[in-house]
Protein backbone atom coordinates (compact mmCIF):
# COMPACT_ATOMS: atom_id res chain seq x y z
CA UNK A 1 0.00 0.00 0.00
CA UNK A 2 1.63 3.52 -0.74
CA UNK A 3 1.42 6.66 1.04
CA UNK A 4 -1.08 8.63 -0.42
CA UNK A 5 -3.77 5.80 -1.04
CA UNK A 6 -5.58 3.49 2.56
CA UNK A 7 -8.16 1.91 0.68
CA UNK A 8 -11.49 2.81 -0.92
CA UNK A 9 -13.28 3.29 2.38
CA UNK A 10 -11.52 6.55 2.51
CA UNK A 11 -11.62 8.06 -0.73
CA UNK A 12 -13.19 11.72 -1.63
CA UNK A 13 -16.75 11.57 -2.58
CA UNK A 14 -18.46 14.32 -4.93
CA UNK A 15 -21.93 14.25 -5.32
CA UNK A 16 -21.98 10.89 -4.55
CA UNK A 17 -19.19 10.01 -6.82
CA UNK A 18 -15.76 9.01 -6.18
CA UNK A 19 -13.12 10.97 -6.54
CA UNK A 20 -10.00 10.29 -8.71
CA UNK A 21 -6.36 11.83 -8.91
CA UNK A 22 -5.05 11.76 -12.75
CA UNK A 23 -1.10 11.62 -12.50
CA UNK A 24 0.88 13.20 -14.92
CA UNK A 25 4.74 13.15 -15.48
CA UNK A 26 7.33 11.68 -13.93
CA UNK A 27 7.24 7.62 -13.89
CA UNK A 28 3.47 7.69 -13.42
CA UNK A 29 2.42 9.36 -15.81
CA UNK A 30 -1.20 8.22 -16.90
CA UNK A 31 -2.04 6.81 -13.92
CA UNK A 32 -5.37 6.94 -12.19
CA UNK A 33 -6.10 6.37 -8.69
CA UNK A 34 -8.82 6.65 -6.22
CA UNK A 35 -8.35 10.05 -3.98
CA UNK A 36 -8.06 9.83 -0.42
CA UNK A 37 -9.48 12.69 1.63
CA UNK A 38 -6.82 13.25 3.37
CA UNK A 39 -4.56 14.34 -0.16
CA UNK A 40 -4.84 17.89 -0.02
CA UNK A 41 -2.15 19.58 -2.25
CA UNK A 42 0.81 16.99 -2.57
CA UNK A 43 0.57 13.10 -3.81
CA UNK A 44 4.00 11.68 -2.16
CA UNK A 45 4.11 7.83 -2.81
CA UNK A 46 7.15 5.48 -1.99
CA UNK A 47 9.06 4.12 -5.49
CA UNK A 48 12.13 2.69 -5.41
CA UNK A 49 14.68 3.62 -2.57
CA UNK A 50 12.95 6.88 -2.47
CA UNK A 51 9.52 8.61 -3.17
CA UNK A 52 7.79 10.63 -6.35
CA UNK A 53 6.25 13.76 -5.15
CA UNK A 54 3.31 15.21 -7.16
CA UNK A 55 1.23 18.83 -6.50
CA UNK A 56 -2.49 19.41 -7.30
CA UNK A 57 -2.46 21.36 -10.26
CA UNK A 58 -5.54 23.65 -11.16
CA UNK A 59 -9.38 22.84 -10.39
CA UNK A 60 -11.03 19.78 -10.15
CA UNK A 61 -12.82 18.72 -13.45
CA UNK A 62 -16.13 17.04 -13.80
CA UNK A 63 -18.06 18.16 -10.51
CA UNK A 64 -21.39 18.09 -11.47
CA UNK A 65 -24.04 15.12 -10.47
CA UNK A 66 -24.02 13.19 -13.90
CA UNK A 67 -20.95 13.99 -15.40
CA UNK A 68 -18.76 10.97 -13.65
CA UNK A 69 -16.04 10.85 -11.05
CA UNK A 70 -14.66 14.29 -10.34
CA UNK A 71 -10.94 14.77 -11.08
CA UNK A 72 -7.92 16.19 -9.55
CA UNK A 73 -5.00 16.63 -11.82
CA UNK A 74 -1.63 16.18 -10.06
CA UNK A 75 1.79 17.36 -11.54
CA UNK A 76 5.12 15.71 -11.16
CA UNK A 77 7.81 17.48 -9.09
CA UNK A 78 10.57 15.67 -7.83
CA UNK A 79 11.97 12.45 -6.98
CA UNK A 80 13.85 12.04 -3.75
CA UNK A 81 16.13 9.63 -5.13
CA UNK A 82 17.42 8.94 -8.55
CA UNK A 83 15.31 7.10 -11.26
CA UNK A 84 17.31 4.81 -12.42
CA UNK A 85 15.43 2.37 -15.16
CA UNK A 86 17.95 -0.04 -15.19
CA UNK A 87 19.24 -0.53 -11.62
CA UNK A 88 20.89 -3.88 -12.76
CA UNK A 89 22.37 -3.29 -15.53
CA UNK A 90 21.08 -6.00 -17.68
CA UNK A 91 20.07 -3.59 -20.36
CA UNK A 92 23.62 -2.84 -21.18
């Protein structure tokens, strides 16, 4: 389980609709998760030795009653480690 995600008990609920962070940049790029409540400006999740840090960028998307989850579009913004694809150097 990583940091910014304790299970769908506890994620954000708009209108009766979950609520879901869209990653983008860094090595998660794409990725969709469920928001937890408790995510307020900053997505920090473990990877690797270190951690990827992501900040809410603009306003949620998709808020109204029929228009699906509502969004929250995070931005990459550092790594606390290097990101090192090939940490074992079989792809020499």
């Amino acid at each position: 389980m990583h940091a910014g995600f304790r299970g769908e008990a506890n994620v954000r609920v708009y209108a009766g609709v979950m609520a879901i962070a869209r990653l983008h940049g860094g090595p998660l790029d794409g990725q969709i998760i469920p928001l937890d409540p408790a995510i307020d400006d900053s997505y920090i999740v473990p990877y690797g030795e270190g951690q990827l840090v992501y900040r809410r960028e603009g306003e949620d998307a998709n808020t109204g009653d029929a228009d699906g989850p509502t969004e929250t579009r995070f931005v990459y913004v550092e790594a606390t480690e290097d990101i090192d694809p090939n940490p074992d150097g079989r792809d020499d």
